[in-house]
N, C-alpha and C. Protein backbone atom coordinates (compact mmCIF):
# COMPACT_ATOMS: atom_id res chain seq x y z
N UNK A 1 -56.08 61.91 -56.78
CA UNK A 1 -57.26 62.33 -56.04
C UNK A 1 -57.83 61.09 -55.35
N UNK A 2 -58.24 61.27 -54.34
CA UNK A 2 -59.07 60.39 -53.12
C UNK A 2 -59.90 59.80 -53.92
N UNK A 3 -60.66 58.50 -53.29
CA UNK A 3 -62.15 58.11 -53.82
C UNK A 3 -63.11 59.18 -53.06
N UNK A 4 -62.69 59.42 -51.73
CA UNK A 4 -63.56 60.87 -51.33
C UNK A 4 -63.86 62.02 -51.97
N UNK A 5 -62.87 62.38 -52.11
CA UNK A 5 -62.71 63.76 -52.45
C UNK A 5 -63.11 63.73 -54.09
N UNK A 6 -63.33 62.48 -54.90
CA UNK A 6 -63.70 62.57 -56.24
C UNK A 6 -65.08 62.12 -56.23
N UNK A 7 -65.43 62.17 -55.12
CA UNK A 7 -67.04 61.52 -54.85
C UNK A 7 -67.55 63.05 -54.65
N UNK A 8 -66.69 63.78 -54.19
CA UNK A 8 -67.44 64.86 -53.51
C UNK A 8 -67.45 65.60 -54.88
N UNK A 9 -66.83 65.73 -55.15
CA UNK A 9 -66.46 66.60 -56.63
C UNK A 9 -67.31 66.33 -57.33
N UNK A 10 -67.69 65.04 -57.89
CA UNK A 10 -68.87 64.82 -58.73
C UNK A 10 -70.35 64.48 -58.03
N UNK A 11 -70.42 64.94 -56.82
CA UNK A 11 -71.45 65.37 -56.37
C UNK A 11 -71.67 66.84 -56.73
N UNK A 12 -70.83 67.66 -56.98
CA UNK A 12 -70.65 69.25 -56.95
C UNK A 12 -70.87 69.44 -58.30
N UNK A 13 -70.18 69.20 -58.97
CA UNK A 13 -70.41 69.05 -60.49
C UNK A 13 -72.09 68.72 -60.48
N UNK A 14 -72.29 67.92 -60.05
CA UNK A 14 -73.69 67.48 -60.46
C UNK A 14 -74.44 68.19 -60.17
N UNK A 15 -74.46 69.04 -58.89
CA UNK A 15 -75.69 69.99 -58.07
C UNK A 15 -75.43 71.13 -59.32
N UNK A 16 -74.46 71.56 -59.36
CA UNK A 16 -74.21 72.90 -60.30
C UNK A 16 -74.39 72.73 -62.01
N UNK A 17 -74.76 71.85 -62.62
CA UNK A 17 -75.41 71.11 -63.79
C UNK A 17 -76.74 71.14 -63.40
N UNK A 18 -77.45 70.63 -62.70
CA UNK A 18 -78.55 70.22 -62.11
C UNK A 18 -79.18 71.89 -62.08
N UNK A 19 -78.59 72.98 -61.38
CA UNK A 19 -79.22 74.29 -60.95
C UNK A 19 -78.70 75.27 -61.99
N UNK A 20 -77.86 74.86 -62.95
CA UNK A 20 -77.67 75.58 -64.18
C UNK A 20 -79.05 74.96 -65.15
N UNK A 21 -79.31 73.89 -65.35
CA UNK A 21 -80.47 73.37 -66.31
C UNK A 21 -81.35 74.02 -65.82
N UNK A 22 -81.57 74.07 -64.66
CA UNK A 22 -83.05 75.13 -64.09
C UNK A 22 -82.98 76.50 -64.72
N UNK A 23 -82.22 76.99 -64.20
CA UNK A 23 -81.69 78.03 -64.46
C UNK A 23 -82.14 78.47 -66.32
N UNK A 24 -81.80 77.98 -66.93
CA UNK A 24 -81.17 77.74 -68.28
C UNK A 24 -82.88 77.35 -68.88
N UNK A 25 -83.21 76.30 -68.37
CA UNK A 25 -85.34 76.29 -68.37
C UNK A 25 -86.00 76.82 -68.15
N UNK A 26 -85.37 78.37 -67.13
CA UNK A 26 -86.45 79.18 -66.49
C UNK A 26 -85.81 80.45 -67.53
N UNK A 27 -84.79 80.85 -67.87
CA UNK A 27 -84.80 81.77 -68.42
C UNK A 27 -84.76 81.61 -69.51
N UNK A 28 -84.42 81.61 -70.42
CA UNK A 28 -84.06 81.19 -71.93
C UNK A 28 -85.49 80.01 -72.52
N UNK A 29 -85.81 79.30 -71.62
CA UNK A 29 -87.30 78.99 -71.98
C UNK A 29 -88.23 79.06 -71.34
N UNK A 30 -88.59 79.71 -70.58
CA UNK A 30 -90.36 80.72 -70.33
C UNK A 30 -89.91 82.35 -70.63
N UNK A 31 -88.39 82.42 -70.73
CA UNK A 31 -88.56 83.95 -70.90
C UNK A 31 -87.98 84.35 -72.63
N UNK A 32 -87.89 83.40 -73.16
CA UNK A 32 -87.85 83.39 -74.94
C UNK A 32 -88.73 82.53 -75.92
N UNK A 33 -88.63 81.30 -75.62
CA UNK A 33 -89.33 80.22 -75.98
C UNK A 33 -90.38 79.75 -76.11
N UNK A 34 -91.20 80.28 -74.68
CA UNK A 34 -92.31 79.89 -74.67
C UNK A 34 -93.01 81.02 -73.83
N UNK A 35 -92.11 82.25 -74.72
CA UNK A 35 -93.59 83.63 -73.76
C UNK A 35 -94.69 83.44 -74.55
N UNK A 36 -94.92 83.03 -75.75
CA UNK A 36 -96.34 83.37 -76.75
C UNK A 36 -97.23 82.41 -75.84
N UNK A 37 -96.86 81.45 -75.46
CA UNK A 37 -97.52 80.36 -74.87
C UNK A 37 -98.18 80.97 -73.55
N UNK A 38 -96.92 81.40 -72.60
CA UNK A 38 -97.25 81.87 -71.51
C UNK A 38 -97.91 83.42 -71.59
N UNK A 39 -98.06 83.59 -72.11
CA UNK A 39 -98.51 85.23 -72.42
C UNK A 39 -100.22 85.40 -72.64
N UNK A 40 -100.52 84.19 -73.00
CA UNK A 40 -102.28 83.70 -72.94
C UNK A 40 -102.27 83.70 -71.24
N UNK A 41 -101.35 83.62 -69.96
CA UNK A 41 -102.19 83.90 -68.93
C UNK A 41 -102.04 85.49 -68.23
N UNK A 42 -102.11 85.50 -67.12
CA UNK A 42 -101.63 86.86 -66.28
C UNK A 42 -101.39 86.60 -65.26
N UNK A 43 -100.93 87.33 -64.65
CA UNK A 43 -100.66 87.38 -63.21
C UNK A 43 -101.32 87.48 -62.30
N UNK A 44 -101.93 86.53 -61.25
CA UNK A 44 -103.52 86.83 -60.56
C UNK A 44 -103.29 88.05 -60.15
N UNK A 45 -104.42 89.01 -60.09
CA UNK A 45 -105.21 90.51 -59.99
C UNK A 45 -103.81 91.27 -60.54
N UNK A 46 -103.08 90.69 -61.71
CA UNK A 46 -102.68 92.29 -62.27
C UNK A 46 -102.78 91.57 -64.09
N UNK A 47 -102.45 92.91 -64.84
CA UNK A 47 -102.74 92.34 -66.16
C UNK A 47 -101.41 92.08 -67.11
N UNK A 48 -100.49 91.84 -66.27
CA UNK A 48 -99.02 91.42 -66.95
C UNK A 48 -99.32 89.90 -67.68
N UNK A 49 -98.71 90.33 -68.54
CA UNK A 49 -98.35 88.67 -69.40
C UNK A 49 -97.39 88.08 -68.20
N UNK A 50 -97.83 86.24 -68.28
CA UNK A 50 -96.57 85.66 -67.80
C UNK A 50 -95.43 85.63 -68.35
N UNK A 51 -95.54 85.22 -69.59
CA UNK A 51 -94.51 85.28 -70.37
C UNK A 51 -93.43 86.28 -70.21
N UNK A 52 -93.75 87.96 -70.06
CA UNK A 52 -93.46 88.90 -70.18
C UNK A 52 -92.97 89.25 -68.49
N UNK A 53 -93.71 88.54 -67.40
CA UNK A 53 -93.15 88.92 -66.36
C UNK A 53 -91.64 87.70 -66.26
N UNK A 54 -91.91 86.43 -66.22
CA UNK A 54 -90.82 85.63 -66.54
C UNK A 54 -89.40 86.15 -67.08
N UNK A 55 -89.73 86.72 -68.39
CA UNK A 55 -88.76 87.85 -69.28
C UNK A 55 -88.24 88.56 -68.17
N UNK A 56 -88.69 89.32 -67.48
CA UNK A 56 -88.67 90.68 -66.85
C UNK A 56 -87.91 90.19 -65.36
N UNK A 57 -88.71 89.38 -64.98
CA UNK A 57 -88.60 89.39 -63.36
C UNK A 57 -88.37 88.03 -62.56
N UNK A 58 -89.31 87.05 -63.37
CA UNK A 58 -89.24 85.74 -62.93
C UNK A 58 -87.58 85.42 -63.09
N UNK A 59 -87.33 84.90 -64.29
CA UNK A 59 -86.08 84.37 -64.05
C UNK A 59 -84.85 85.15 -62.91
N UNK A 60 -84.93 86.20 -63.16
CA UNK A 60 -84.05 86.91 -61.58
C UNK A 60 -84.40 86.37 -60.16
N UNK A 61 -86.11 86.21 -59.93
CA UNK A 61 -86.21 85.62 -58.77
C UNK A 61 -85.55 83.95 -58.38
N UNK A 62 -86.12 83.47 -59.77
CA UNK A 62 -85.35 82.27 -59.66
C UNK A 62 -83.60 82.13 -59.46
N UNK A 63 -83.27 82.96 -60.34
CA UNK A 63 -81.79 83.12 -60.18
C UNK A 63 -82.09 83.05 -58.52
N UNK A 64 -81.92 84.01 -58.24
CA UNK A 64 -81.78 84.42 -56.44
C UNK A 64 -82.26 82.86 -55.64
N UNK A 65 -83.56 82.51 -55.94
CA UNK A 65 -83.55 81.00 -55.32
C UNK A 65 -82.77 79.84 -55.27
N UNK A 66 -82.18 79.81 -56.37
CA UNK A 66 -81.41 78.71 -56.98
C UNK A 66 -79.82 79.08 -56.43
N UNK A 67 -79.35 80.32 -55.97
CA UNK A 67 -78.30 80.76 -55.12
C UNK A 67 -78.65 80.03 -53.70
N UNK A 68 -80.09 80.54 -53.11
CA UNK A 68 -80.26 79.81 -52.26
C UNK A 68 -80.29 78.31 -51.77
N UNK A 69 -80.54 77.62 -52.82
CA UNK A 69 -80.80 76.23 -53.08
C UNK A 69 -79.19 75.34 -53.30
N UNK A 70 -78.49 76.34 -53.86
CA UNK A 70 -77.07 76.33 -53.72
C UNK A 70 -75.99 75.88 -52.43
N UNK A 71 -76.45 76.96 -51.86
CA UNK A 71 -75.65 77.20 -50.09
C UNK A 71 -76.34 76.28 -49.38
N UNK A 72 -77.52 75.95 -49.42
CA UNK A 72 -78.13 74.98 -48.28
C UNK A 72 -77.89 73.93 -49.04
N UNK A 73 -77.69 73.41 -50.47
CA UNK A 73 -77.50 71.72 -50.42
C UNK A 73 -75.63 71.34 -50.34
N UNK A 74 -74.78 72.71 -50.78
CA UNK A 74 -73.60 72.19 -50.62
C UNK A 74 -73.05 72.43 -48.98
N UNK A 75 -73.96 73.19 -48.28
CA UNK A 75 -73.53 72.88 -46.40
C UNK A 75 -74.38 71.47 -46.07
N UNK A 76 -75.27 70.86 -46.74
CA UNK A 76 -75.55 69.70 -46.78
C UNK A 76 -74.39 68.64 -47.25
N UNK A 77 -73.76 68.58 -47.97
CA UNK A 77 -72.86 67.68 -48.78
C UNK A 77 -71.59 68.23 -47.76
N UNK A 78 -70.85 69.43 -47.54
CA UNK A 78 -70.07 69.31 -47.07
C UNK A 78 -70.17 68.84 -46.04
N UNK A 79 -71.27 68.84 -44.84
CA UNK A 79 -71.53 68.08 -43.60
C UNK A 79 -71.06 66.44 -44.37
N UNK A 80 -72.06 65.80 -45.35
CA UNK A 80 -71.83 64.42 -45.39
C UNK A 80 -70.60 63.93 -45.98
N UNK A 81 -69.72 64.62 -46.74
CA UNK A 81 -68.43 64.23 -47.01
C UNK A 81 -67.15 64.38 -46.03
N UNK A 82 -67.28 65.24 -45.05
CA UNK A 82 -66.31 65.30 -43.87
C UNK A 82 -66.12 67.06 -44.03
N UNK A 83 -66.18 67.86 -45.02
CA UNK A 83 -65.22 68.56 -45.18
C UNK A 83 -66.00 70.16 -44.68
N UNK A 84 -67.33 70.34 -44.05
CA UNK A 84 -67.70 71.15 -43.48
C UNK A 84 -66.54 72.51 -42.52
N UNK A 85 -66.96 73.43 -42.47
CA UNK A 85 -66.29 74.72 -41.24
C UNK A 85 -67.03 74.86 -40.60
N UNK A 86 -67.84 74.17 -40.12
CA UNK A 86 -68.65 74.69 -38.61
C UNK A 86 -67.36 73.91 -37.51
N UNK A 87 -67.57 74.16 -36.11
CA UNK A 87 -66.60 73.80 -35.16
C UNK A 87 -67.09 72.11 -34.70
């Protein structure tokens, strides 16, 4: 393997570690760990626990962001390593 192409790789590795720990912090701890904690607030003007929306809903949104956060930093990296498909 290249010094490129093993630069790029453990750039990739790293983003996808990096957005799995989020991932992995947002669900499994605000939506197990620490609902009792989060469950003392609500949701401005409705009366859901955070804790309980986190459980429910938050971590999915995040999922979905963190997809997003995905595609825009590795068309970032593939631009700076050479290896982009735009023309």
């Amino acid at each position: 393997m290249t010094d490129a192409a093993e630069a790029y790789w453990k750039a990739n590795v790293r983003l996808v570690l990096l957005l799995l720990g989020v991932w992995f912090a947002v669900s499994y701890g605000a939506g197990i760990l620490l609902v009792d904690v989060l469950d003392r607030f609500t949701l401005p003007g409705t009366d859901v626990p955070l804790g309980f929306w986190f459980a429910q809903q938050g971590s999915i949104y995040v999922f979905v962001v963190l997809i997003f956060v995905y595609v825009a930093r590795m068309n970032r990296m593939d631009r700076a390593h050479g290896v982009d498909e735009g023309p």
